[in-house]
C-alpha atoms as a PDB file:
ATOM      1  CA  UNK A   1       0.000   0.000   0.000  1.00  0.00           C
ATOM      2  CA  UNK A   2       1.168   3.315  -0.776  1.00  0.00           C
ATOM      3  CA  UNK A   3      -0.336   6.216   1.568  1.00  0.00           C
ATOM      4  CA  UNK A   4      -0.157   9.823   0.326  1.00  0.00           C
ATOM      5  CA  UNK A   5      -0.207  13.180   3.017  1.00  0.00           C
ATOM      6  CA  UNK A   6      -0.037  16.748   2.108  1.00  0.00           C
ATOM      7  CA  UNK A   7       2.419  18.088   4.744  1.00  0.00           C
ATOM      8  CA  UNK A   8       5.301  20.704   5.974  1.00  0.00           C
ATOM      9  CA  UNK A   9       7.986  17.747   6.830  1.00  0.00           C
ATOM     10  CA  UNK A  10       8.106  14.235   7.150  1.00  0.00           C
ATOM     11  CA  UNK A  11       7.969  14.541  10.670  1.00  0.00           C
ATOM     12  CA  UNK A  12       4.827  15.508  10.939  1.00  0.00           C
ATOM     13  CA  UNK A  13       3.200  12.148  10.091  1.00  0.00           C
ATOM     14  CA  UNK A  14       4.571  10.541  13.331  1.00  0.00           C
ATOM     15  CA  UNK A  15       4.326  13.856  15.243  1.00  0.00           C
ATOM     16  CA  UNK A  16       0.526  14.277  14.605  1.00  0.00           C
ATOM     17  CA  UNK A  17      -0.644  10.782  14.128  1.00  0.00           C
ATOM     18  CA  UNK A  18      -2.054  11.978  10.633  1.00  0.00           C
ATOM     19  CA  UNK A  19      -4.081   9.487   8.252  1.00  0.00           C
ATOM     20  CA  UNK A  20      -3.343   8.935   4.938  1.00  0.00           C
ATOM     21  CA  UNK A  21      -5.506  11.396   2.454  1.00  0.00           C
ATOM     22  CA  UNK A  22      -5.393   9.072  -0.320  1.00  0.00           C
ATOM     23  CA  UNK A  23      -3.931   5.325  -0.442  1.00  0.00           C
ATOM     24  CA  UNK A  24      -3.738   2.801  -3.178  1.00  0.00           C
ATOM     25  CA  UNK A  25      -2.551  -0.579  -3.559  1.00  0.00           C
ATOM     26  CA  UNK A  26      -2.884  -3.946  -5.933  1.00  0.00           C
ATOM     27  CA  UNK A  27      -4.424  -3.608  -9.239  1.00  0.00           C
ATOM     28  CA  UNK A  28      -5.192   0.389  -8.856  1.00  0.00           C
ATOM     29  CA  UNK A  29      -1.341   0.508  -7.963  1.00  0.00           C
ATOM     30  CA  UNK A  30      -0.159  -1.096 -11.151  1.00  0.00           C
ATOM     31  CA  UNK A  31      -2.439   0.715 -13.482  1.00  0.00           C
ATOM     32  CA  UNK A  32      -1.223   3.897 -12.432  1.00  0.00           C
ATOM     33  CA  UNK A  33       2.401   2.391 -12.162  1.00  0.00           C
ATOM     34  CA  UNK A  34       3.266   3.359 -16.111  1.00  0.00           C
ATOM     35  CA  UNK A  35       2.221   6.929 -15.468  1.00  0.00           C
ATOM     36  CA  UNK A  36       4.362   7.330 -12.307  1.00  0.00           C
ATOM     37  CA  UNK A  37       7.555   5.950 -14.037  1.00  0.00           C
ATOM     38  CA  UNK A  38       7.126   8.786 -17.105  1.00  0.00           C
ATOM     39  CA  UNK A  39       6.784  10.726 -14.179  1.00  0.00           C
ATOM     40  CA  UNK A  40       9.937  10.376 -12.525  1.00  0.00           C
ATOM     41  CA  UNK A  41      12.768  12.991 -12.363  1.00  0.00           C
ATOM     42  CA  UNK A  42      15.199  10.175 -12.343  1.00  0.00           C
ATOM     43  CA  UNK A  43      14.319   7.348 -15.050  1.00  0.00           C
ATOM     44  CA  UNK A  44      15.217   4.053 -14.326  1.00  0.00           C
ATOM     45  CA  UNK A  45      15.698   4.465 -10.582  1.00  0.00           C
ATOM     46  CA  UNK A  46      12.016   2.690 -10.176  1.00  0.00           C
ATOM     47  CA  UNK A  47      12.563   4.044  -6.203  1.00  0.00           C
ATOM     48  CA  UNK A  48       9.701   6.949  -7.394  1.00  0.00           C
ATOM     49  CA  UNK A  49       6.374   6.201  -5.792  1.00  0.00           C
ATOM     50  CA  UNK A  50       7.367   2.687  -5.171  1.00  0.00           C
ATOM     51  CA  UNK A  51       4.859   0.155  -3.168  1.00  0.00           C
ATOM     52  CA  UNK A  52       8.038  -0.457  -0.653  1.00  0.00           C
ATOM     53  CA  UNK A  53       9.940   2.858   0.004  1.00  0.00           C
ATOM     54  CA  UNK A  54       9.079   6.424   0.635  1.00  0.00           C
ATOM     55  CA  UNK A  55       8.682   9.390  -2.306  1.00  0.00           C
ATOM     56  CA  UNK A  56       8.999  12.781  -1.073  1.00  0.00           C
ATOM     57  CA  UNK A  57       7.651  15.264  -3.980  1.00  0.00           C
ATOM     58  CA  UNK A  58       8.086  18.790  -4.313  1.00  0.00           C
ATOM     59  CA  UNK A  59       8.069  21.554  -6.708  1.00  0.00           C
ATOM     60  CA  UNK A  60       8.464  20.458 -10.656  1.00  0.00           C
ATOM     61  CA  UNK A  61       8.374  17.199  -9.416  1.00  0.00           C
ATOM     62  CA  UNK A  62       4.784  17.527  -8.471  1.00  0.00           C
ATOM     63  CA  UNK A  63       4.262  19.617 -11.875  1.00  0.00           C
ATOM     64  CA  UNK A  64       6.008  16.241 -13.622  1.00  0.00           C
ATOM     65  CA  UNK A  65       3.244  14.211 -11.348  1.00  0.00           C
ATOM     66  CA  UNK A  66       0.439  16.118 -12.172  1.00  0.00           C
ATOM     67  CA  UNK A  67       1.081  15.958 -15.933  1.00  0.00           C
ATOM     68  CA  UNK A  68       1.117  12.114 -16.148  1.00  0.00           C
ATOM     69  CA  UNK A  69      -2.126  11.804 -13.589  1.00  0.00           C
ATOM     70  CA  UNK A  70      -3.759  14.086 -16.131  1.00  0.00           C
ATOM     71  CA  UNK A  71      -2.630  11.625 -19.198  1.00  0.00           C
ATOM     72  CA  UNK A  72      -4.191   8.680 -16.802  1.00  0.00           C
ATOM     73  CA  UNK A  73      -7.606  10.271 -16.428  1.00  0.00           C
ATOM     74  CA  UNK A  74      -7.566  11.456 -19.946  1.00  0.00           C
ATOM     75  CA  UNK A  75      -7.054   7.488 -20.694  1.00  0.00           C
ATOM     76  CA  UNK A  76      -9.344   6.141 -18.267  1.00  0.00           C
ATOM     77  CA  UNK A  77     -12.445   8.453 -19.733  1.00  0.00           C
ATOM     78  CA  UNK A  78     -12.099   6.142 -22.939  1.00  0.00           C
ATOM     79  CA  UNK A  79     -12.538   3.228 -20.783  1.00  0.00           C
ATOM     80  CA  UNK A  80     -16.053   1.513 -20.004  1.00  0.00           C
ATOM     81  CA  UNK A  81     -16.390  -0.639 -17.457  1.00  0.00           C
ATOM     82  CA  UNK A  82     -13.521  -2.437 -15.866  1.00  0.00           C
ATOM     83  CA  UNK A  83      -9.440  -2.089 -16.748  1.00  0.00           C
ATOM     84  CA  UNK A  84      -7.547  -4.927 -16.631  1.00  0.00           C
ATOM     85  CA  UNK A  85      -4.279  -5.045 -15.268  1.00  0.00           C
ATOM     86  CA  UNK A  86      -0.893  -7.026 -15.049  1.00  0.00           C
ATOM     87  CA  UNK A  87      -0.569  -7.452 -11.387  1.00  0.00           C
ATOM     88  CA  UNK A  88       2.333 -10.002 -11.283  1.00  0.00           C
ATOM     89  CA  UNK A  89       3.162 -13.361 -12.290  1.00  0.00           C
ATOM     90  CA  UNK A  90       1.773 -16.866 -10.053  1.00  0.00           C
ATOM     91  CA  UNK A  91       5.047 -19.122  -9.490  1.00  0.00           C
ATOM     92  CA  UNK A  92       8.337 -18.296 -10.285  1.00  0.00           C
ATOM     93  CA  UNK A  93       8.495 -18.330 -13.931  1.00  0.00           C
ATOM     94  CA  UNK A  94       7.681 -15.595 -15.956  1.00  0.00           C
ATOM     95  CA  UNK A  95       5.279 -16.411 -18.553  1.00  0.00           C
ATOM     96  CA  UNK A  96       2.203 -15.631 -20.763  1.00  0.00           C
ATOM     97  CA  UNK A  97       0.692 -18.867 -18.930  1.00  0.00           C
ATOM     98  CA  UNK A  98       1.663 -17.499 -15.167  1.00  0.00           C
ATOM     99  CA  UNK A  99       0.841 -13.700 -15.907  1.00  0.00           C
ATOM    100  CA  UNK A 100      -1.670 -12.710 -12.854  1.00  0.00           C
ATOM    101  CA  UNK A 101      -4.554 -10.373 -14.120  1.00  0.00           C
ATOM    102  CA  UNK A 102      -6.997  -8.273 -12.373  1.00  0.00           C
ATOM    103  CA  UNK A 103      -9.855  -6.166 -12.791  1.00  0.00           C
ATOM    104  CA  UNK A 104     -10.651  -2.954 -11.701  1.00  0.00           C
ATOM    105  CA  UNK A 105     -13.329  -0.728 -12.281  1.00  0.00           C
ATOM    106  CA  UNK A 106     -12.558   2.219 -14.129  1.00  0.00           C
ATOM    107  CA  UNK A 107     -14.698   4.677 -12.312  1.00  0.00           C
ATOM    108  CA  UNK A 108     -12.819   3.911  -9.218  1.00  0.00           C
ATOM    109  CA  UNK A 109      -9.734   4.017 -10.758  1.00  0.00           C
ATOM    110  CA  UNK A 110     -10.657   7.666 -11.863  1.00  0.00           C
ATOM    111  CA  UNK A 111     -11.920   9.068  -8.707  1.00  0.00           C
ATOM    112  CA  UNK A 112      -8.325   8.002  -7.132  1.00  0.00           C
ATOM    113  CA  UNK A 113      -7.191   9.877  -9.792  1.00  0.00           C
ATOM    114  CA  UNK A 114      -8.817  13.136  -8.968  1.00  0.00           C
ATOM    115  CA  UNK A 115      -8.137  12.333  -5.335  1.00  0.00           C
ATOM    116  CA  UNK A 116      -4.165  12.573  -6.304  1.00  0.00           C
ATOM    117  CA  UNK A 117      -4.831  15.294  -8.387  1.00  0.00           C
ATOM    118  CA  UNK A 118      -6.460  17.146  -6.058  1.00  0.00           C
ATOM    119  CA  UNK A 119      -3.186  16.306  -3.021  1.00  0.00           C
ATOM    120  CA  UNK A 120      -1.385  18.138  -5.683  1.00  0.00           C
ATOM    121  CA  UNK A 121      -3.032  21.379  -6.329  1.00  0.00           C
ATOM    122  CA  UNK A 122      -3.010  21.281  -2.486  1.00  0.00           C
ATOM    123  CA  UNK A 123       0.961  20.644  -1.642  1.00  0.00           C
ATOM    124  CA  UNK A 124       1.403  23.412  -4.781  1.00  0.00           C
ATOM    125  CA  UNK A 125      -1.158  25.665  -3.367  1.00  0.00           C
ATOM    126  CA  UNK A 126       0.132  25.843   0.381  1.00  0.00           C
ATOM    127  CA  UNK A 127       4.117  25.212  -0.578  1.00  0.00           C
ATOM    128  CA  UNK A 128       3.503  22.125   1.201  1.00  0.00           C
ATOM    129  CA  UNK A 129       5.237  18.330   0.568  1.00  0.00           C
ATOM    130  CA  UNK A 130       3.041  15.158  -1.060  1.00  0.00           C
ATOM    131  CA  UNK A 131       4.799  12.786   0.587  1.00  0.00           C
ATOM    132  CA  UNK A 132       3.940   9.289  -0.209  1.00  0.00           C
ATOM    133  CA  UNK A 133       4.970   6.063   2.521  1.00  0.00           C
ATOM    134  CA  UNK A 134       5.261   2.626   1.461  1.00  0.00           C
ATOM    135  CA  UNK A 135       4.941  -0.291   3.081  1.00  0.00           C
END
């Protein structure tokens, strides 16, 4: 699960006890995935909004984040229905045969979308950090 705050510092998360604004995880995670790789400042580093570490994101960063959110939505309004996504493989072997697919519905899918969207007008409103924890 990745959790996403608007705040000052990073301290304030433990300080404060604050709850994550917007979290996502399995299938919604990997759909959005492929937009927050082209949005990375540093490609190929794959440590950007990763399920496992924390992404601190500031400035044109959050310009760079906003951009490819705004690409996601744009392709999830041609959608009907469910998306499905490549979650993983089952087993060790990576294969057309052990490729695990999901569905999600596309209307959820978008209102996390605005939801993120809508973290970053707010951290670029109020000069504030989206900071996003992993797991």
């Amino acid at each position: 699960m990745l959790d996403f705050y608007v705040i000052a510092n990073e301290s304030e998360i433990a300080q404060s006890s604050l709850r994550p604004r917007v979290s996502i995880g399995g299938a919604g995670y990997w759909f959005l995935h492929r937009y927050f790789v082209q949005a990375d400042l540093n490609p190929g580093s794959y440590s950007f909004l990763n399920l496992y570490e924390d992404t601190e994101l500031q400035g044109y960063q959050l310009h760079r984040l906003k951009t490819e959110l705004e690409l996601a939505k744009l392709d999830l309004s041609t959608r009907v229905g469910g998306v499905r996504v490549l979650t993983g493989w089952l087993g060790e072997t990576k294969s057309l045969e052990s490729e695990d697919w999901k569905m999600v519905r596309a209307e959820e899918l978008t209102q996390t979308v605005s939801q993120l969207l809508e973290l970053v007008a707010e951290a670029q409103a109020q000069n504030k950090l989206l900071f996003a924890l992993g797991d």
